[in-house]
Protein backbone atom coordinates (compact mmCIF):
# COMPACT_ATOMS: atom_id res chain seq x y z
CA UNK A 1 63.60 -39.13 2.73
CA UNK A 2 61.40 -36.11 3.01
CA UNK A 3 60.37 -36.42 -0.52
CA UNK A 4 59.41 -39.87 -0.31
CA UNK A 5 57.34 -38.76 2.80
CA UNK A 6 55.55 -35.88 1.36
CA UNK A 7 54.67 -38.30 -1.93
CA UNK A 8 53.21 -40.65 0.45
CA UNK A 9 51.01 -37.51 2.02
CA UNK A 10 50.20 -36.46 -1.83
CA UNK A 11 48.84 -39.76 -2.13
CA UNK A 12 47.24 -40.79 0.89
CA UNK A 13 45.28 -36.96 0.01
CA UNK A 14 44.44 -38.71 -3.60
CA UNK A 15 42.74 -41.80 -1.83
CA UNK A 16 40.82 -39.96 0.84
CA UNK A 17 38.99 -37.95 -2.22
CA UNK A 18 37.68 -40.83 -4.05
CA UNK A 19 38.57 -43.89 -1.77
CA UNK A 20 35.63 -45.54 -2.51
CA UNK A 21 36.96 -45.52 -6.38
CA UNK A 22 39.75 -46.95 -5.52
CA UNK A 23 38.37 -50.02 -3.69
CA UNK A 24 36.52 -51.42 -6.69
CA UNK A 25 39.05 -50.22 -9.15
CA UNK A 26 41.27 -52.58 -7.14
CA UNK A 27 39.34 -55.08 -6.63
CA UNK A 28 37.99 -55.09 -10.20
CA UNK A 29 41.85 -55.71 -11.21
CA UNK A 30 42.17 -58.41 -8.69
CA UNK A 31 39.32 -60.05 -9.90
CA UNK A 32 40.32 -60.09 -13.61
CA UNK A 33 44.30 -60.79 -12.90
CA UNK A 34 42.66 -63.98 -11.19
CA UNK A 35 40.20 -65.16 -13.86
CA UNK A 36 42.79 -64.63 -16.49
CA UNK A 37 45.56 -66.68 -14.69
CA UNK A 38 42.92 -69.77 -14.18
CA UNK A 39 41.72 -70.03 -17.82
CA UNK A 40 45.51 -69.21 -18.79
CA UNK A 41 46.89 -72.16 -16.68
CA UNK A 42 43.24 -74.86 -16.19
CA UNK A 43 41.36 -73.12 -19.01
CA UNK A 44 40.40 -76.54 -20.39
CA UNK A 45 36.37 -75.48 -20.82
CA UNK A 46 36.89 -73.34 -23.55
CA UNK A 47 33.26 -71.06 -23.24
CA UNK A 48 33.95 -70.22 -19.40
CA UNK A 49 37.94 -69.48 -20.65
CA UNK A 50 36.71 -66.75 -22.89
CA UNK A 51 38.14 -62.90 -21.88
CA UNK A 52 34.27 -61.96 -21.61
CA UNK A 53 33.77 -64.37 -19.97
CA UNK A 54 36.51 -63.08 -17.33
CA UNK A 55 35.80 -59.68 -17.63
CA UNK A 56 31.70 -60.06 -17.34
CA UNK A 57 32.60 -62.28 -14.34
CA UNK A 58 34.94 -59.64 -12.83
CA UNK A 59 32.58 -57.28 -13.35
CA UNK A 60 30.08 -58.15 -10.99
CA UNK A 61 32.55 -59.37 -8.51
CA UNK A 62 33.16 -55.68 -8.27
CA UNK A 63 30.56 -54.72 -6.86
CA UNK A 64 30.07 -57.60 -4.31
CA UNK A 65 32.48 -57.99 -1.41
CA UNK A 66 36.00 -59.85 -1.72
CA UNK A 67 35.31 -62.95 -0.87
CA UNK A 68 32.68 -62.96 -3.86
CA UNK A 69 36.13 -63.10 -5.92
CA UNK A 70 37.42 -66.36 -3.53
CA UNK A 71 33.91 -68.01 -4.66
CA UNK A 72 34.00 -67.04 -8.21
CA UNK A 73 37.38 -68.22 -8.79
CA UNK A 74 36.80 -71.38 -7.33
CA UNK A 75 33.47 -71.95 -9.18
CA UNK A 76 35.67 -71.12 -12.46
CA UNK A 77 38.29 -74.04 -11.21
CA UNK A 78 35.57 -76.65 -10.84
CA UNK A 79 34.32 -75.92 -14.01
CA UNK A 80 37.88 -76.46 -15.44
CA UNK A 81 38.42 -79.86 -13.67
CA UNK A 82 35.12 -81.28 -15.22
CA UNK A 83 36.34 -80.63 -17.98
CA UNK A 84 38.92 -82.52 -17.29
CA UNK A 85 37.86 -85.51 -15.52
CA UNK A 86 35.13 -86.44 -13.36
CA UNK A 87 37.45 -88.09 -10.92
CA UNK A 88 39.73 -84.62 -10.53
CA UNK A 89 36.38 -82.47 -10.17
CA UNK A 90 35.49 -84.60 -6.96
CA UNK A 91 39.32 -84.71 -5.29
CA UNK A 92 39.02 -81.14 -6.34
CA UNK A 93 35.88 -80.46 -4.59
CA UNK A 94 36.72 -82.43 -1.46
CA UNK A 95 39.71 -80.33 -0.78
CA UNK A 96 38.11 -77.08 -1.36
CA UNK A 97 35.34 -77.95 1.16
CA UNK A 98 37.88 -78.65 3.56
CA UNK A 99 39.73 -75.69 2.98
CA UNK A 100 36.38 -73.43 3.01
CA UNK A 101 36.19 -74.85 6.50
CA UNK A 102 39.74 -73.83 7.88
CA UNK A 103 39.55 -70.51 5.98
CA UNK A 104 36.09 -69.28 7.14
CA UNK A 105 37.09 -70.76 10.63
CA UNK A 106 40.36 -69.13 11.43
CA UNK A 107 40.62 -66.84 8.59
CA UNK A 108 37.28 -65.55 7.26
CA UNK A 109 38.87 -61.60 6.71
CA UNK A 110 41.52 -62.84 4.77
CA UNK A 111 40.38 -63.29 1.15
CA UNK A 112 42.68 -60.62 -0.11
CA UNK A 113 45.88 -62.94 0.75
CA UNK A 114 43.87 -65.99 -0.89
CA UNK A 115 43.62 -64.18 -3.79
CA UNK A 116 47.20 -62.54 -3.82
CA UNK A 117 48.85 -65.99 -3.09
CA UNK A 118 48.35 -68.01 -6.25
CA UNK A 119 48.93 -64.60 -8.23
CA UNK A 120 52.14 -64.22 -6.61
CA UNK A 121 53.52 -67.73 -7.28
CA UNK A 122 52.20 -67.10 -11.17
CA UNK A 123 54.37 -64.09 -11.30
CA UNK A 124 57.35 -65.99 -9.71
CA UNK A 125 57.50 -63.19 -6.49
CA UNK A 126 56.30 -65.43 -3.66
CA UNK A 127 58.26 -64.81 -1.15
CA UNK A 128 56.37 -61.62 -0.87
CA UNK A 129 53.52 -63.20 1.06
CA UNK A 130 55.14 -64.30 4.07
CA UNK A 131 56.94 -60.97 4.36
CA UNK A 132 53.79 -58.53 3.99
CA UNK A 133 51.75 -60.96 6.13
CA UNK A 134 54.37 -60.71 9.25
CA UNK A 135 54.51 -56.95 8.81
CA UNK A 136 50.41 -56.22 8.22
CA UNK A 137 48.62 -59.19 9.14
CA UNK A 138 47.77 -61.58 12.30
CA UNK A 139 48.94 -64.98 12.27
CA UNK A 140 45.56 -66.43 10.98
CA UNK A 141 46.43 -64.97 7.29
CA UNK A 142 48.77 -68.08 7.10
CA UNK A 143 46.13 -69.90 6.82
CA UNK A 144 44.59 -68.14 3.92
CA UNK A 145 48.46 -68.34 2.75
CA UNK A 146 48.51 -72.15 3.15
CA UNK A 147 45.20 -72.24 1.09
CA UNK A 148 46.24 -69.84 -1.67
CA UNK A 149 49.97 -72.40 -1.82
CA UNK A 150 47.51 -75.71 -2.30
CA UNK A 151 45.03 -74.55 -5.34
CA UNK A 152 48.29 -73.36 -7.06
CA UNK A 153 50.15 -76.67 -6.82
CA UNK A 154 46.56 -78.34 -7.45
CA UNK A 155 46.28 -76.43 -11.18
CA UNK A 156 50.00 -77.19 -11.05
CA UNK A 157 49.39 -80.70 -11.08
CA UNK A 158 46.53 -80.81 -13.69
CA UNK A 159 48.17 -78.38 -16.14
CA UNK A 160 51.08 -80.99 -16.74
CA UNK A 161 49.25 -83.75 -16.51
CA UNK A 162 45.53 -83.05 -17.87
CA UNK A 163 46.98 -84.78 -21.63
CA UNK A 164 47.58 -88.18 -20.07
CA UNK A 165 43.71 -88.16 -17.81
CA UNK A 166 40.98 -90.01 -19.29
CA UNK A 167 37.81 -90.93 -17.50
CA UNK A 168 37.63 -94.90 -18.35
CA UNK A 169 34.64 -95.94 -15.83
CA UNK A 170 34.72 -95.89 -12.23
CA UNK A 171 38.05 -97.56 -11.76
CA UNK A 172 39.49 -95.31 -13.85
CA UNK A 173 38.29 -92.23 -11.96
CA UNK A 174 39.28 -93.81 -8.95
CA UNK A 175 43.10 -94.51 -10.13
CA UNK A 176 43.02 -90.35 -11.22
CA UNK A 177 41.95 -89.58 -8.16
CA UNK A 178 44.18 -91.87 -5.88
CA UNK A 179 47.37 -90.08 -8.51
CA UNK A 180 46.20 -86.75 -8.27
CA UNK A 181 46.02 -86.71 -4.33
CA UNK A 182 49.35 -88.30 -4.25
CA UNK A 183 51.24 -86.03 -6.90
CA UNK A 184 49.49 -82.85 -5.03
CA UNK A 185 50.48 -84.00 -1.17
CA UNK A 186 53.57 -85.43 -1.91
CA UNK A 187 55.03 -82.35 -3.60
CA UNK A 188 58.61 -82.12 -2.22
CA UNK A 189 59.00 -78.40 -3.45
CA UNK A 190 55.35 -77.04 -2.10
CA UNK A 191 56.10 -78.64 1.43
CA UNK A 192 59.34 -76.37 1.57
CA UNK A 193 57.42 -73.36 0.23
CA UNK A 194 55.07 -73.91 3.34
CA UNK A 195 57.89 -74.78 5.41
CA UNK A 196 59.57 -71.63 4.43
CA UNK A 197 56.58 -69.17 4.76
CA UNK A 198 55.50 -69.88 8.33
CA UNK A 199 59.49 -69.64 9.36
CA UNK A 200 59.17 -66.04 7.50
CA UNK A 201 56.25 -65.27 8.77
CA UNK A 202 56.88 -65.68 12.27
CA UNK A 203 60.09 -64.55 12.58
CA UNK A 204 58.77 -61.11 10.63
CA UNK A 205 55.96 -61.11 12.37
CA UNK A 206 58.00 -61.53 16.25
CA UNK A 207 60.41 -59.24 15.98
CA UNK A 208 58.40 -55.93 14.25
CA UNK A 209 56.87 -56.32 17.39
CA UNK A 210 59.75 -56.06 19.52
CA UNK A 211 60.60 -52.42 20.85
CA UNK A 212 63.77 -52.29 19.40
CA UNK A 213 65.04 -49.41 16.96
CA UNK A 214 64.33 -49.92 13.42
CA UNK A 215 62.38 -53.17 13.91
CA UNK A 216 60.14 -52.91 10.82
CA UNK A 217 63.74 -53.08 8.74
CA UNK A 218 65.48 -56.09 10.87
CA UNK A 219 62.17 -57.88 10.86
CA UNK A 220 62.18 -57.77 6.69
CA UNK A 221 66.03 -58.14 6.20
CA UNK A 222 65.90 -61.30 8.92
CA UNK A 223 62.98 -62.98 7.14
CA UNK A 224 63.94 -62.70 3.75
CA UNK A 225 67.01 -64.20 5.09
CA UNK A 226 65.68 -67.33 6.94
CA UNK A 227 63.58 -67.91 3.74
CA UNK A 228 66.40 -67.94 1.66
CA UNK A 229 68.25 -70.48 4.52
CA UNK A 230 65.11 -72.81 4.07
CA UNK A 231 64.44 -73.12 0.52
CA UNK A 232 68.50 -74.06 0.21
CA UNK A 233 68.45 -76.46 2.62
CA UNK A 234 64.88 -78.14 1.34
CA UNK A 235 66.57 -77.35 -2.56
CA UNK A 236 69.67 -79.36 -1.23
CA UNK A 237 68.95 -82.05 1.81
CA UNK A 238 65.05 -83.11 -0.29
CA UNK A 239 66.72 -82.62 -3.61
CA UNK A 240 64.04 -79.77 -5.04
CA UNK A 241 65.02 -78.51 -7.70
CA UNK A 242 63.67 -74.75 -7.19
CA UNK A 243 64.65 -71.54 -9.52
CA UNK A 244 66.80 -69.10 -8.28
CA UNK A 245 66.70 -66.67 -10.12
CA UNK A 246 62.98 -66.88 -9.11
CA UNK A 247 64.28 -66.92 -5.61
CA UNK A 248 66.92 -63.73 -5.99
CA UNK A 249 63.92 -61.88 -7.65
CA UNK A 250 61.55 -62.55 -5.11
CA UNK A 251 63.82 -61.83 -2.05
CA UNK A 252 64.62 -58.53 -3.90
CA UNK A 253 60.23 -57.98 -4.20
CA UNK A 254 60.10 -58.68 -0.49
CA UNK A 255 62.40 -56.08 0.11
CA UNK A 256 60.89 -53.16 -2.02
CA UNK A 257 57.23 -54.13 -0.78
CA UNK A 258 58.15 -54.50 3.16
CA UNK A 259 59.91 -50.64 3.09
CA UNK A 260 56.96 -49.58 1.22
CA UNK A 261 54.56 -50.92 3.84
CA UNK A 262 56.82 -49.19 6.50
CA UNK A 263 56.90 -45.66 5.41
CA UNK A 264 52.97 -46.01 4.94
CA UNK A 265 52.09 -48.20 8.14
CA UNK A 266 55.32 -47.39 10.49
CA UNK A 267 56.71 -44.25 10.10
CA UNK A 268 58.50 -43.00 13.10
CA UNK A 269 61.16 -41.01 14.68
CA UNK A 270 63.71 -42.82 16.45
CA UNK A 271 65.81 -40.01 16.58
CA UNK A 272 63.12 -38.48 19.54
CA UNK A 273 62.43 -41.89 21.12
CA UNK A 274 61.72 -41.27 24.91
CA UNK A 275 61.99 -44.00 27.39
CA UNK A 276 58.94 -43.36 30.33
CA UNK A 277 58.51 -44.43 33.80
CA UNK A 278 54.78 -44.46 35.45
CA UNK A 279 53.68 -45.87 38.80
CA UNK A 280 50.43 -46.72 40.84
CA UNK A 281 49.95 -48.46 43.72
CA UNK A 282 50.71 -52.11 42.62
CA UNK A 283 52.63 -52.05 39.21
CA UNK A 284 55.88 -49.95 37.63
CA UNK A 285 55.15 -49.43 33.73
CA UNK A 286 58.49 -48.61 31.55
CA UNK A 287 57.86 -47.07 28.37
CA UNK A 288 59.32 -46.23 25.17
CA UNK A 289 57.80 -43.56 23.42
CA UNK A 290 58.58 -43.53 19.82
CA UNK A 291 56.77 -40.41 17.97
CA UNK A 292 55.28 -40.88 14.26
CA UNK A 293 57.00 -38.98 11.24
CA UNK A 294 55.19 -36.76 9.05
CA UNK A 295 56.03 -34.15 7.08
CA UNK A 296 53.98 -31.06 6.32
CA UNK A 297 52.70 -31.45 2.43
CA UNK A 298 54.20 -27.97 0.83
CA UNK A 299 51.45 -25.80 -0.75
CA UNK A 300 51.72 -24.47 -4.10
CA UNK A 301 51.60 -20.96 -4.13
CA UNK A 302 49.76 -19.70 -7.07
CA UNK A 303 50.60 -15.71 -8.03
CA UNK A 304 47.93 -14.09 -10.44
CA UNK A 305 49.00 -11.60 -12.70
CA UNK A 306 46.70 -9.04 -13.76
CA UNK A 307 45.83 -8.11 -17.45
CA UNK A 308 48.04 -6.10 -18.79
CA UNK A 309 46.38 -2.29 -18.62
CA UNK A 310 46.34 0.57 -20.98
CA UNK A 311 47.50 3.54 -20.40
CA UNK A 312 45.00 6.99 -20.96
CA UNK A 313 46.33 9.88 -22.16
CA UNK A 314 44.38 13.12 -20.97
CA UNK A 315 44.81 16.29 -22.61
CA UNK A 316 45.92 18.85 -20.27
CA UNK A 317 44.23 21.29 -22.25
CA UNK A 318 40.97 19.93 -22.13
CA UNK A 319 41.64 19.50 -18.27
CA UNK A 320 42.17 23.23 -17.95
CA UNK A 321 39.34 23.98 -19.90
CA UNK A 322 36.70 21.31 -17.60
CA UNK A 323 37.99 23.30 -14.34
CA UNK A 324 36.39 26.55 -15.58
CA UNK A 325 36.21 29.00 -12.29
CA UNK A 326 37.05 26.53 -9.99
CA UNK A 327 40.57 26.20 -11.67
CA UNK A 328 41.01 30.15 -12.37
CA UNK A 329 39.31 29.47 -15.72
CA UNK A 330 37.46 32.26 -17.80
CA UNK A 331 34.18 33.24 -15.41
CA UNK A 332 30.48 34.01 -16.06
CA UNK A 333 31.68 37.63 -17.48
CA UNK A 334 34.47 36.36 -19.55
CA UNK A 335 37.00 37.21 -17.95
CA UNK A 336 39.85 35.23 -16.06
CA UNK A 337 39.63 35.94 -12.26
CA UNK A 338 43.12 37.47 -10.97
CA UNK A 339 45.01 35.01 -8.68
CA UNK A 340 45.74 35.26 -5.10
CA UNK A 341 48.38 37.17 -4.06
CA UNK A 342 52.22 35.62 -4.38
CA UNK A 343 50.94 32.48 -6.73
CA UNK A 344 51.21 32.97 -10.64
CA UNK A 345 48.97 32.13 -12.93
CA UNK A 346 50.65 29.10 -14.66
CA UNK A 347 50.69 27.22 -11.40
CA UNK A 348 48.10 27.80 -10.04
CA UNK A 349 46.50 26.04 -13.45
CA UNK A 350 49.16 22.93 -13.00
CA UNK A 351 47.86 22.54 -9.67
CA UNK A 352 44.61 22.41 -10.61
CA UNK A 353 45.43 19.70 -13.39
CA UNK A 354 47.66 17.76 -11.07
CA UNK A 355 44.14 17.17 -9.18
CA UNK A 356 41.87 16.11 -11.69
CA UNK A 357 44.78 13.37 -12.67
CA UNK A 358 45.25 12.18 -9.35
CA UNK A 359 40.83 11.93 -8.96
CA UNK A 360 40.83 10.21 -12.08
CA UNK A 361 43.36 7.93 -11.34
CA UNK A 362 41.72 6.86 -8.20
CA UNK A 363 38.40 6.81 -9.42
CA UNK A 364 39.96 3.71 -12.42
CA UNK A 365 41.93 1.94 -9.17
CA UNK A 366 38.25 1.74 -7.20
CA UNK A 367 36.69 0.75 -10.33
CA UNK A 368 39.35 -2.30 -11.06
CA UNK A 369 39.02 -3.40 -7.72
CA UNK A 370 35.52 -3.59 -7.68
């Protein structure tokens, strides 16, 4: 576990450098993941289904905030459904409106789970929402949820049946849009998906609350559970016929992506949990003290290994000769000056040369240094 906590530090050091990066490289994927899934599914206007297109689009949603992306994308649906039919562009616009008025109501911080939610049911992991909206949200992202679960089943519905529309005057448009309102809200299967969400969510969201030991874990293992209880019963006692190996996989996504939001939102101790007891004049106040985990990032120790350094070679002969009188050397008259008493010649020459190696030595050391 340390390792996974010191990899979490390494990264969390990576993001603080360039955060700002980060943001609009994220958001810049966001925003293209979402284009391309629309055109992919309700691309039915061929010039606004183009990759530029998406890409130009994404682009400057980049650089605006979030919710720019929840406007684009549905600007890019409505230009879909006229494609389509006149009759599905106004059903289509009516619900939006009244879904722009819930979301910026109750919701108006939550385009990221608007966004996430139809890109989770188009990669078949769904059951993810619920599950990282219990752990890191507040209740109103359900409603962003809810939104993001109604503009799926809404392409849903026009993908499968856009080759049988066809705009024959007004009581023709009528008749689509009388169908498509009825096919959309009387969706057995996305009534159990909403059904199971706001079960997940609030049972997730209740008990990682609680002050119980490891209630980040219980939280994810109970909620992925009580999904799976609802979508069998709705699959069995409504007669929907849902995938599950769609539902296995997603379960198994909840899973990974709730422990990853734990060790980098709730990382704690429980091993040193401390139960506290306080008093004032009018109140007692129990407390369990729970302290964070974190683990000192290890520092790479670099060692620097000097060049590699030649050896000099002095001539001890030359030595002798450069110490002249000072040394015992031959003297202004020529002639050698007779040692001290008790010390011979030869070393009191080696002594002399054992000096001039050591002060040349040191002088190269100061030098290097330097």
């Amino acid at each position: 576990m340390d390792s996974i906590y010191v990899l979490r530090g390494r990264i969390e050091e990576l993001y603080a450098r360039n955060s700002k990066v980060y943001d609009k490289a994220i958001q810049f994927i966001l925003a293209v993941s979402t284009f391309i899934l629309i055109n992919r599914n309700v691309g039915f206007m061929k010039m606004a289904a183009s990759p530029v297109a998406a890409i130009a689009l994404a682009v400057i949603c980049t650089f605006l905030p979030l919710g720019a992306t929840v406007v684009a994308a549905t600007a890019l649906i409505l230009l879909h459904m006229y494609s389509v039919s006149l009759g599905i562009l106004g059903v289509t616009a009516v619900l939006f409106l009244v879904m722009y008025i819930f979301y910026l109501r109750l919701a108006p911080k939550m385009a990221l789970v608007v966004v996430l939610t139809p890109l989770a049911f188009f990669l078949h992991i769904p059951y993810v929402i619920p599950v990282a909206c219990g752990l890191a949200a507040a209740p109103g992202s359900m409603v962003a949820a809810i939104c993001g679960t109604l503009v799926y089943y809404m392409m849903d519905y026009v993908k499968k049946a856009a080759a049988n529309l066809d705009d024959s005057g007004v009581k023709g448009m009528l008749t689509q849009a009388t169908d498509y309102l009825g096919k959309v809200f009387q969706n057995k299967e996305m009534w159990v998906m909403l059904g199971a969400f706001l079960i997940c969510f609030f049972i997730v969201y209740a008990i990682h609350r609680a002050s119980m030991d490891h209630a980040w874990k219980i939280a994810i293992v109970v909620g992925i559970i009580a999904n799976l209880v609802v979508v069998v019963a709705g699959d069995i006692v409504l007669g929907v016929h849902t995938s599950y190996g769609m539902l296995v996989g997603g379960s198994v996504a909840s899973l990974v992506i709730g422990l990853i939001l734990e060790v980098f939102y709730f990382s704690v101790d429980y091993s040193r949990s401390e139960k506290l007891q306080f008093e004032d004049d009018e109140y007692y106040y129990y407390v369990k003290a729970v302290p964070k985990l974190s683990v000192a990032t290890p520092e790479k120790m670099v060692k620097r290994i000097n060049e590699r350094q030649e050896t000099e070679i002095i001539d001890t002969e030359s030595v002798r000769k450069k110490s002249g009188t000072a040394s015992g050397g031959v003297g202004k008259n020529g002639k050698r000056p007779m040692p001290k008493k008790g010390q011979s010649v030869k070393k009191h020459d080696m002594k002399e040369v054992d000096k001039m190696l050591l002060t040349q030595s040191l002088r190269k050391d100061l030098n290097m240094r330097k």
